[in-house]
C-alpha atoms as a PDB file:
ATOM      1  CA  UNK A   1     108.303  66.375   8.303  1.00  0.00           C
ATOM      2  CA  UNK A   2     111.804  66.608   9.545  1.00  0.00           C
ATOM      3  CA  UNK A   3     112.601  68.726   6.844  1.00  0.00           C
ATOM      4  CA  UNK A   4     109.688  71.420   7.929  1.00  0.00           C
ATOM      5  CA  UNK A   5     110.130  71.236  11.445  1.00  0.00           C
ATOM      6  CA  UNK A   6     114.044  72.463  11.058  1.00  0.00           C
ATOM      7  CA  UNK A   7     112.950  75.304   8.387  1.00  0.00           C
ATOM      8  CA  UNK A   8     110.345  76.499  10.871  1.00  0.00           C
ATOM      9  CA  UNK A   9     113.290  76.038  13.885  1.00  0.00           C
ATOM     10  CA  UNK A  10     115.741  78.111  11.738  1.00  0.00           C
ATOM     11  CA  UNK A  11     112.920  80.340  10.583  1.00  0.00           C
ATOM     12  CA  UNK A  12     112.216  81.306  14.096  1.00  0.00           C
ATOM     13  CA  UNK A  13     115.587  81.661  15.682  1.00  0.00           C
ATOM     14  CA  UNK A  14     117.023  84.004  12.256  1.00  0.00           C
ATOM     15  CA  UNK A  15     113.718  86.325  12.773  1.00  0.00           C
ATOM     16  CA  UNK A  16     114.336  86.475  16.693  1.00  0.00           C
ATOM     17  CA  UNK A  17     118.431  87.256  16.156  1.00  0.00           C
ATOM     18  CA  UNK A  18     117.679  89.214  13.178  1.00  0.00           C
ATOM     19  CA  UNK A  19     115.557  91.867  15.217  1.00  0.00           C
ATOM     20  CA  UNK A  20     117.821  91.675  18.484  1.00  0.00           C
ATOM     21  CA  UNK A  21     120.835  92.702  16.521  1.00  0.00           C
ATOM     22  CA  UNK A  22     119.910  95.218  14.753  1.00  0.00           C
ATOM     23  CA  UNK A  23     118.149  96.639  17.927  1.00  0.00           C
ATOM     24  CA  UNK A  24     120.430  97.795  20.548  1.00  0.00           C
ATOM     25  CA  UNK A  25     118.005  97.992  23.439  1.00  0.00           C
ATOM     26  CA  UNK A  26     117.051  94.262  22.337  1.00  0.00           C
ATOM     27  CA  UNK A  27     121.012  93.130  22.693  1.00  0.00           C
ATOM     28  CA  UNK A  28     121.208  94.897  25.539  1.00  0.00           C
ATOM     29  CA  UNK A  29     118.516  93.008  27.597  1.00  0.00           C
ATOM     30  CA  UNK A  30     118.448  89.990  25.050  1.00  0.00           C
ATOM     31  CA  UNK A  31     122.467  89.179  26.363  1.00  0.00           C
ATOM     32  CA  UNK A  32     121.861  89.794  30.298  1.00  0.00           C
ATOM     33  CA  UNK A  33     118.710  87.561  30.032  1.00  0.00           C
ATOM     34  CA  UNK A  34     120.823  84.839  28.030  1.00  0.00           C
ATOM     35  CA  UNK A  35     124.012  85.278  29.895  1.00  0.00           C
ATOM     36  CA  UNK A  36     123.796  86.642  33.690  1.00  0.00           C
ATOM     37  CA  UNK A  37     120.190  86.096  34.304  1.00  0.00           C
ATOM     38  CA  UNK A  38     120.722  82.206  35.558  1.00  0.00           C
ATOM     39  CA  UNK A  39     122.798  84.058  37.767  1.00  0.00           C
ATOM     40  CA  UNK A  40     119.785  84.636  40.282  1.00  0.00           C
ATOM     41  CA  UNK A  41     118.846  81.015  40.942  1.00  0.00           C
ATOM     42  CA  UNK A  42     122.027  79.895  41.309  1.00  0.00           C
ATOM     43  CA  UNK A  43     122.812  82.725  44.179  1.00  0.00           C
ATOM     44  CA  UNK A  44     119.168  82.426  45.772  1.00  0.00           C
ATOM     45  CA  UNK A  45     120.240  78.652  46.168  1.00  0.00           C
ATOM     46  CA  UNK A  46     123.223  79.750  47.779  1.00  0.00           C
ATOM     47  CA  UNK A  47     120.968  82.432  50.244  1.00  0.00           C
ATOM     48  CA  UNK A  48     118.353  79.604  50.764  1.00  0.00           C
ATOM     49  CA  UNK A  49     121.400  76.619  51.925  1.00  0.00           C
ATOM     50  CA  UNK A  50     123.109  79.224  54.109  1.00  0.00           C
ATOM     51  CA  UNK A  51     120.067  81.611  55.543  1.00  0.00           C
ATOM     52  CA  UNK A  52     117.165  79.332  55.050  1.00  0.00           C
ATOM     53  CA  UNK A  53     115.442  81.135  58.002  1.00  0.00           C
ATOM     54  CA  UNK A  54     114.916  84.109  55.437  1.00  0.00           C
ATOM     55  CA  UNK A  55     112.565  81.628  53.343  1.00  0.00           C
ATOM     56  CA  UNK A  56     110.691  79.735  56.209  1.00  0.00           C
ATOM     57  CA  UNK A  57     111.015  78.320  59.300  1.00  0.00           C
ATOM     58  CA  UNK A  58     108.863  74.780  58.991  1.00  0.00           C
ATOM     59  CA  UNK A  59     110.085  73.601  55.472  1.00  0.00           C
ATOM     60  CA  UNK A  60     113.545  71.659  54.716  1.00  0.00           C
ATOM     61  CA  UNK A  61     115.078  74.503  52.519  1.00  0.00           C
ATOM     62  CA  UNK A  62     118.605  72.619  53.045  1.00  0.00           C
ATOM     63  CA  UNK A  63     117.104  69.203  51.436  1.00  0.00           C
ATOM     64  CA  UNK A  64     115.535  71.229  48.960  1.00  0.00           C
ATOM     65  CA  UNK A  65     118.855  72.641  47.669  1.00  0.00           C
ATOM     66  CA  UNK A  66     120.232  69.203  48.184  1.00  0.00           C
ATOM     67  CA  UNK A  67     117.640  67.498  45.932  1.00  0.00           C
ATOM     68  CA  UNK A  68     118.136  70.577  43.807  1.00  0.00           C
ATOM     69  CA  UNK A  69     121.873  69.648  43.336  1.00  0.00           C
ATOM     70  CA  UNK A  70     121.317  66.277  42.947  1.00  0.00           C
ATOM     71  CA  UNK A  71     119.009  67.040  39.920  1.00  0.00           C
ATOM     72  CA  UNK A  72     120.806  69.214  38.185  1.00  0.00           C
ATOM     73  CA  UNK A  73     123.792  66.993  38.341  1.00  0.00           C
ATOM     74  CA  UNK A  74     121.426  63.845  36.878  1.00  0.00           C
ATOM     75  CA  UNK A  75     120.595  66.625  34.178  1.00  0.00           C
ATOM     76  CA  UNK A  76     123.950  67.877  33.314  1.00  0.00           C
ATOM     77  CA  UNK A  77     125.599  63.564  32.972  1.00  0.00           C
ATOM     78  CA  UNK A  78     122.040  63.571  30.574  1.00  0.00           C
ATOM     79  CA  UNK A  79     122.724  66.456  28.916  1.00  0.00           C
ATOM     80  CA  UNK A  80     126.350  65.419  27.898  1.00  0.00           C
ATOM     81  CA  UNK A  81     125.353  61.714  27.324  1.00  0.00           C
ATOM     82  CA  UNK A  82     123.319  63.439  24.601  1.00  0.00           C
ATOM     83  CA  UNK A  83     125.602  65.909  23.169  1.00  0.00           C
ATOM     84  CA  UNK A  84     128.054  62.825  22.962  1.00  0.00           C
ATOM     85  CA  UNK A  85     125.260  60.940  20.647  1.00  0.00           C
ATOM     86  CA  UNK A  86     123.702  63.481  19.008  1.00  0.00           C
ATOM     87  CA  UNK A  87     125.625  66.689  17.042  1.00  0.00           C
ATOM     88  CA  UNK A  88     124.019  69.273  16.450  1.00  0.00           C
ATOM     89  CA  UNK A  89     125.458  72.823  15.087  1.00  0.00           C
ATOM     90  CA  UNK A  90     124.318  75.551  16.216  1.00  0.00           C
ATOM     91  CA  UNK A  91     122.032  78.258  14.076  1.00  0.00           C
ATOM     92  CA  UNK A  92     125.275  81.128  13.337  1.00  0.00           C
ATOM     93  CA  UNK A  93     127.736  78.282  12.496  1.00  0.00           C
ATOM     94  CA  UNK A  94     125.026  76.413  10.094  1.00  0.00           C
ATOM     95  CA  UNK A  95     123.681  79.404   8.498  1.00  0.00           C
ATOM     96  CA  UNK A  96     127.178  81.938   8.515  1.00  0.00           C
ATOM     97  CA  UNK A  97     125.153  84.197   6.425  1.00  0.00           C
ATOM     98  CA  UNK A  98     123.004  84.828  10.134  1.00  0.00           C
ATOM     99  CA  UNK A  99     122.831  87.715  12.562  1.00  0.00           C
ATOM    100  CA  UNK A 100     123.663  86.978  16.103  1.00  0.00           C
ATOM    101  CA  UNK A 101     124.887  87.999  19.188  1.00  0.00           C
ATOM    102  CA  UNK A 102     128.842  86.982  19.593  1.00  0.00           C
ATOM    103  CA  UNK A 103     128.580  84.455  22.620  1.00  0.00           C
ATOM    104  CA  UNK A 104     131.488  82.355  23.881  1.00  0.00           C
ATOM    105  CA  UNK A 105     129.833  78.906  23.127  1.00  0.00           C
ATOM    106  CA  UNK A 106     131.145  75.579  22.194  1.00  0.00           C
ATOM    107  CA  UNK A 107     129.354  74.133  18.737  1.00  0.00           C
ATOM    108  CA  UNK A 108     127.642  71.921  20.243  1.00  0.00           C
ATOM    109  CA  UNK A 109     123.349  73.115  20.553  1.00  0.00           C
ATOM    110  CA  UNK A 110     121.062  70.114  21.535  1.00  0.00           C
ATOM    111  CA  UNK A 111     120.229  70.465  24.335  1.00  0.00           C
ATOM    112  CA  UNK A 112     120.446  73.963  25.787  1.00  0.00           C
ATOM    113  CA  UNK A 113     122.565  73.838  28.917  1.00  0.00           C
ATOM    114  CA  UNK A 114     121.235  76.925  30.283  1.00  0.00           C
ATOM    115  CA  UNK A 115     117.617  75.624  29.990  1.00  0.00           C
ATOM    116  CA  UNK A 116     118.265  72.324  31.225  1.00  0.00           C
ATOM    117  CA  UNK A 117     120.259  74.171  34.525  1.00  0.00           C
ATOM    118  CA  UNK A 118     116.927  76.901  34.553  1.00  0.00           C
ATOM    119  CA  UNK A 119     114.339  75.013  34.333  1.00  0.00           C
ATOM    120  CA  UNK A 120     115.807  71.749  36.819  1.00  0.00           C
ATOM    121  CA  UNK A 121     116.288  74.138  39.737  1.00  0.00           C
ATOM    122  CA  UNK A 122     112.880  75.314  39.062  1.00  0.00           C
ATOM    123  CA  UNK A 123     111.176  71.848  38.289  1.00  0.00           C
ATOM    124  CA  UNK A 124     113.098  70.765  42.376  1.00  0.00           C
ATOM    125  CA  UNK A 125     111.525  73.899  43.826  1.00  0.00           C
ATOM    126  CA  UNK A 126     108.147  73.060  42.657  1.00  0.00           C
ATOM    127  CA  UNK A 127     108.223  69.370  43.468  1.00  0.00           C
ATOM    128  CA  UNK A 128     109.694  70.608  46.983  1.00  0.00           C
ATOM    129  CA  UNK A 129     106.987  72.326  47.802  1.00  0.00           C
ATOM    130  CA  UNK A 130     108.390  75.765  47.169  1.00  0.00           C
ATOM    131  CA  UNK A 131     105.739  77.412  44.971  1.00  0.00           C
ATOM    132  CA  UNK A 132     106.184  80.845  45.185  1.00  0.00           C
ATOM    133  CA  UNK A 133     110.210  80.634  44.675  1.00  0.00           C
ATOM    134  CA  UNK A 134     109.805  77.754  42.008  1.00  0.00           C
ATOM    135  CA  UNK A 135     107.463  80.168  40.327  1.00  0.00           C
ATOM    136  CA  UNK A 136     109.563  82.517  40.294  1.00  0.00           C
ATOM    137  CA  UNK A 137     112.759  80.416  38.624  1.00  0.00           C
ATOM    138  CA  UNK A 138     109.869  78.898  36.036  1.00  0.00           C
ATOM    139  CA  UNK A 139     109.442  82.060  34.983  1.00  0.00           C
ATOM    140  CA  UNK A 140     113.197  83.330  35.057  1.00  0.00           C
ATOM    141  CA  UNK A 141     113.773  79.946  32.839  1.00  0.00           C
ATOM    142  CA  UNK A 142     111.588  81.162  30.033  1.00  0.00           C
ATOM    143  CA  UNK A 143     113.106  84.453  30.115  1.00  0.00           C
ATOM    144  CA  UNK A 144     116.657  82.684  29.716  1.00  0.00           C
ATOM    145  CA  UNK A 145     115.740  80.175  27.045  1.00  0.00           C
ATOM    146  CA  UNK A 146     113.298  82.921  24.856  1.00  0.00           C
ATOM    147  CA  UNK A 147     116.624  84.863  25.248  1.00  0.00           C
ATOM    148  CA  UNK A 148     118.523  81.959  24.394  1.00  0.00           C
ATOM    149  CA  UNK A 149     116.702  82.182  20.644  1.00  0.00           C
ATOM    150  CA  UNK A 150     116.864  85.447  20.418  1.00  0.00           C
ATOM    151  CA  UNK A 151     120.468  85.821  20.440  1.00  0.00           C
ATOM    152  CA  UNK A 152     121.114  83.124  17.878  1.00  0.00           C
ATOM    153  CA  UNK A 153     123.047  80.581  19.822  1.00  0.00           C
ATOM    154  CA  UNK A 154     119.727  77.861  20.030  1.00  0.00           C
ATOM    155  CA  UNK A 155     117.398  76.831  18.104  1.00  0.00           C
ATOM    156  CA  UNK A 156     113.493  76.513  19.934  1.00  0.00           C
ATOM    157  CA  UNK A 157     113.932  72.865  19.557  1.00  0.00           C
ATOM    158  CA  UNK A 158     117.308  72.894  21.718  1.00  0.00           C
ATOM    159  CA  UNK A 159     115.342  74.780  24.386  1.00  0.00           C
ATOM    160  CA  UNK A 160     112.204  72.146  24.228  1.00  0.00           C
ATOM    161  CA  UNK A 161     115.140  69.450  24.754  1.00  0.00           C
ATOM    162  CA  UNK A 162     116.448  71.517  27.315  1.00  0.00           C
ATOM    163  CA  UNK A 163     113.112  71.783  29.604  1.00  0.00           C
ATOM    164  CA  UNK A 164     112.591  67.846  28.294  1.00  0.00           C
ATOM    165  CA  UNK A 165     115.879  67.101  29.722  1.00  0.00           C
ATOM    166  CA  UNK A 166     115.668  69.031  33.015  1.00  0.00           C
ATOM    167  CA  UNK A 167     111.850  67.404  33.441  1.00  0.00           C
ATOM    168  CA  UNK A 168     113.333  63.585  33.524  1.00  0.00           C
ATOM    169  CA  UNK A 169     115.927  63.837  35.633  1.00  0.00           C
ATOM    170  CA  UNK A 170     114.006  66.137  38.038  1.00  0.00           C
ATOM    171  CA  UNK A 171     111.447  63.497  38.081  1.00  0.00           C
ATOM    172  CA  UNK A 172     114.424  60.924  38.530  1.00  0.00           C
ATOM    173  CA  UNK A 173     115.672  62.150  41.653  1.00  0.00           C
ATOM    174  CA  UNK A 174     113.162  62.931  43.401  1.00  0.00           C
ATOM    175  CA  UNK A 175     111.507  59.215  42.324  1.00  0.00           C
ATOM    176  CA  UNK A 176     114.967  57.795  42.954  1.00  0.00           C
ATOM    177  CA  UNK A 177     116.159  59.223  46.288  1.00  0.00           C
ATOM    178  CA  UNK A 178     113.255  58.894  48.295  1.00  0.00           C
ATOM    179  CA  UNK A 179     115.338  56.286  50.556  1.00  0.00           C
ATOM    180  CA  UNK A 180     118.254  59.195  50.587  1.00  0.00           C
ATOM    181  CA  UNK A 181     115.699  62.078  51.639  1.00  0.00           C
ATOM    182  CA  UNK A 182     116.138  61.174  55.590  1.00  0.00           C
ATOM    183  CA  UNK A 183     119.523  61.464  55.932  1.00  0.00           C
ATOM    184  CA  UNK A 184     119.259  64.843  54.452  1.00  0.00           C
ATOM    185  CA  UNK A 185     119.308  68.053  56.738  1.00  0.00           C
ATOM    186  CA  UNK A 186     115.754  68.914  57.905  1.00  0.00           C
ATOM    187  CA  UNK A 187     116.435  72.625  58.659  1.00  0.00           C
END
């Protein structure tokens, strides 16, 4: 089972690489949606902490980033605790033989740092009560993780880590610091 699950993994990450290198149009937009693409959430944060009137007048935007940072710091402590315990290569240094886009990455794949930092500001959004911008970041997070794949730096089951990852310790904070969400800024 293991055995199947890893041939289908590398299966689908060589096909994906395969066809984005050998395209240039595909390595064009397959590297800004892997590399510069989590940009955006990370700057609309920024816009939403220090112009939240732009967003809405009667929501908390400010705890909302708050909670937001306090997730994604739960899910980066996770995501190290389980690089620590688990190794796992990634695809172009255990198949050298593979196409894939030249990235500046350390070895270690499980889990997918970008997914876990894409899809926990989207998961705090959501749970915030932010729909529409939430939304929005879900759907920039499968853009950066089907990227992710495509350029040969994760495997699919690095990115389903990744969103399992961000899920629990989204969940985590905002189960955890319910007794911490009214000291935070109501504006």
């Amino acid at each position: 089972m293991i055995a199947a699950v890893q041939n289908l993994d590398f299966s689908i990450v060589n096909t994906l690489s395969t066809y984005t290198v050998t395209h240039t149009w595909a390595s064009v937009l397959v590297y800004v949606c892997a590399e510069m693409l989590i940009a955006v959430p990370f700057l609309t944060l920024a816009l939403m902490w220090f112009q939240p009137g732009r967003f809405t007048t009667y929501r908390p935007i400010r705890k909302a980033v708050v909670m937001t940072i306090m997730a994604l710091t739960v899910a980066l402590a996770l995501k190290s605790l389980i690089a620590f315990l688990i190794s796992r290569d990634r695809p172009f240094i255990s198949h050298p033989d593979m196409l894939y886009l030249p990235f500046k990455v350390d070895s270690s794949s499980f889990p997918s740092g970008h997914t876990i930092l894409a899809f926990t500001m989207a998961f705090s959004l959501l749970w915030s009560k932010f729909q529409r911008t939430g939304t929005t970041f879900l759907l920039i997070a499968c853009i950066v993780a089907f990227a992710r794949v495509a350029a040969g730096v994760h495997y699919p089951t690095d990115i389903l880590g990744g969103i399992v990852v961000a899920f629990i310790a989204t969940w985590f904070v905002f189960r955890e610091a319910s007794g911490v969400r009214e000291y935070l800024p109501n504006k």
